[in-house]
Protein backbone atom coordinates (compact mmCIF):
# COMPACT_ATOMS: atom_id res chain seq x y z
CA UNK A 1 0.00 0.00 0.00
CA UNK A 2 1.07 3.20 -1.09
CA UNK A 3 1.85 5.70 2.22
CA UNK A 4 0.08 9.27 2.03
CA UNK A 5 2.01 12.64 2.09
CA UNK A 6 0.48 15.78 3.96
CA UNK A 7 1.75 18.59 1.62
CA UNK A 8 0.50 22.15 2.94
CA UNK A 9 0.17 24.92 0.54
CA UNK A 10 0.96 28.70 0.75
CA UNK A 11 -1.31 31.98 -1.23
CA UNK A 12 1.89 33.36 -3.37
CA UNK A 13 0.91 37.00 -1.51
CA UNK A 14 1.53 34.83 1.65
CA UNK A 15 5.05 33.26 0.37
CA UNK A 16 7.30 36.05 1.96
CA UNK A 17 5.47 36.38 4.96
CA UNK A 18 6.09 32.91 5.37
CA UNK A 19 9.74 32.86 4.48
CA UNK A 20 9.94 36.17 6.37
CA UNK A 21 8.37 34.09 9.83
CA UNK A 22 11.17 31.23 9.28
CA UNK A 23 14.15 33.84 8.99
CA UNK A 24 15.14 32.72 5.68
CA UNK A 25 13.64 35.86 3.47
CA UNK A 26 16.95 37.58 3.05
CA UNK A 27 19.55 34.59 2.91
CA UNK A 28 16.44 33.60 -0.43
CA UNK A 29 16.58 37.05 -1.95
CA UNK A 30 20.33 37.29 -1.87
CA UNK A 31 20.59 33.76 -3.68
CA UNK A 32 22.40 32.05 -1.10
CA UNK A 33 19.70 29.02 -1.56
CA UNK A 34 20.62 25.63 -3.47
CA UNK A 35 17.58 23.43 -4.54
CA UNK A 36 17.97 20.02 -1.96
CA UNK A 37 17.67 18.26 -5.02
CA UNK A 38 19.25 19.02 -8.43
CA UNK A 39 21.33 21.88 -6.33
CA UNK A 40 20.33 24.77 -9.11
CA UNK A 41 20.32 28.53 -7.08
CA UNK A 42 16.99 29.47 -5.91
CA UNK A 43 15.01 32.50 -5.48
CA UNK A 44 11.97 34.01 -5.04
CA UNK A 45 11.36 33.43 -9.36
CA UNK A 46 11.82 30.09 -9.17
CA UNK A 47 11.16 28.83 -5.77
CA UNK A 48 9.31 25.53 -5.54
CA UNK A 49 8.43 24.02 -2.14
CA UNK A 50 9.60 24.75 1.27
CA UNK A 51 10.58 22.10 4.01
CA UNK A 52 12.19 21.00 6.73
CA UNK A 53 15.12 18.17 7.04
CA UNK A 54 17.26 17.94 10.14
CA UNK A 55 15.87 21.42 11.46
CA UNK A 56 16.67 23.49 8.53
CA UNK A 57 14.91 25.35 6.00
CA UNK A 58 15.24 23.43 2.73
CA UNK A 59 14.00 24.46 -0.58
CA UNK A 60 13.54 23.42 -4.29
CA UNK A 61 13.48 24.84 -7.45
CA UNK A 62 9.83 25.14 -9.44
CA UNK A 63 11.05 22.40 -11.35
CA UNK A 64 8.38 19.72 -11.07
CA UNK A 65 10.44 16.69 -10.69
CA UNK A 66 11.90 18.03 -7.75
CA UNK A 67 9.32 19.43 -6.11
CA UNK A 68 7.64 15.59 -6.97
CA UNK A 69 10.63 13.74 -4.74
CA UNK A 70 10.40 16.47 -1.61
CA UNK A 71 6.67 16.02 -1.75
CA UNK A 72 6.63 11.95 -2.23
CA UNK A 73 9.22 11.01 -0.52
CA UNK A 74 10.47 10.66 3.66
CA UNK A 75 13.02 13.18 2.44
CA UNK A 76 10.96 16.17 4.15
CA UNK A 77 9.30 17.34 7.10
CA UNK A 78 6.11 19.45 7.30
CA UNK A 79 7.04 22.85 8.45
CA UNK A 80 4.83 24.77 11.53
């Protein structure tokens, strides 16, 4: 049997406030991000889902195949 993912969602008018909360707004802005996945820079353009993994901030780029493994996989952890 096939185990279910909880994925939350954000508004995009909500994203910064959100990224803003978890004190990673600036670091995401200034580019200092690396998709957990294909390691490609991310920003706010092409930011694709935001997690948790060993009580960090993690992100991925908007492309769908890596959004797909964060979101299907035990790789991530819910955040709030």
């Amino acid at each position: 049997m096939r185990k279910r993912t909880s994925v939350r969602a954000v508004w995009d008018k909500d994203v910064t406030s959100l990224l803003k909360s978890l004190g990673v707004l600036d670091s995401l802005v200034a580019g200092e991000f690396q998709c957990a996945v294909c390691s490609k820079s991310v920003d706010l353009e092409n930011l694709g889902a935001i997690f948790s993994k060993d009580g960090a901030v993690k992100v991925t780029c908007d492309t769908i195949s890596c959004v797909r493994i964060v979101t299907s996989a035990e790789v991530a952890s819910p955040l709030g």
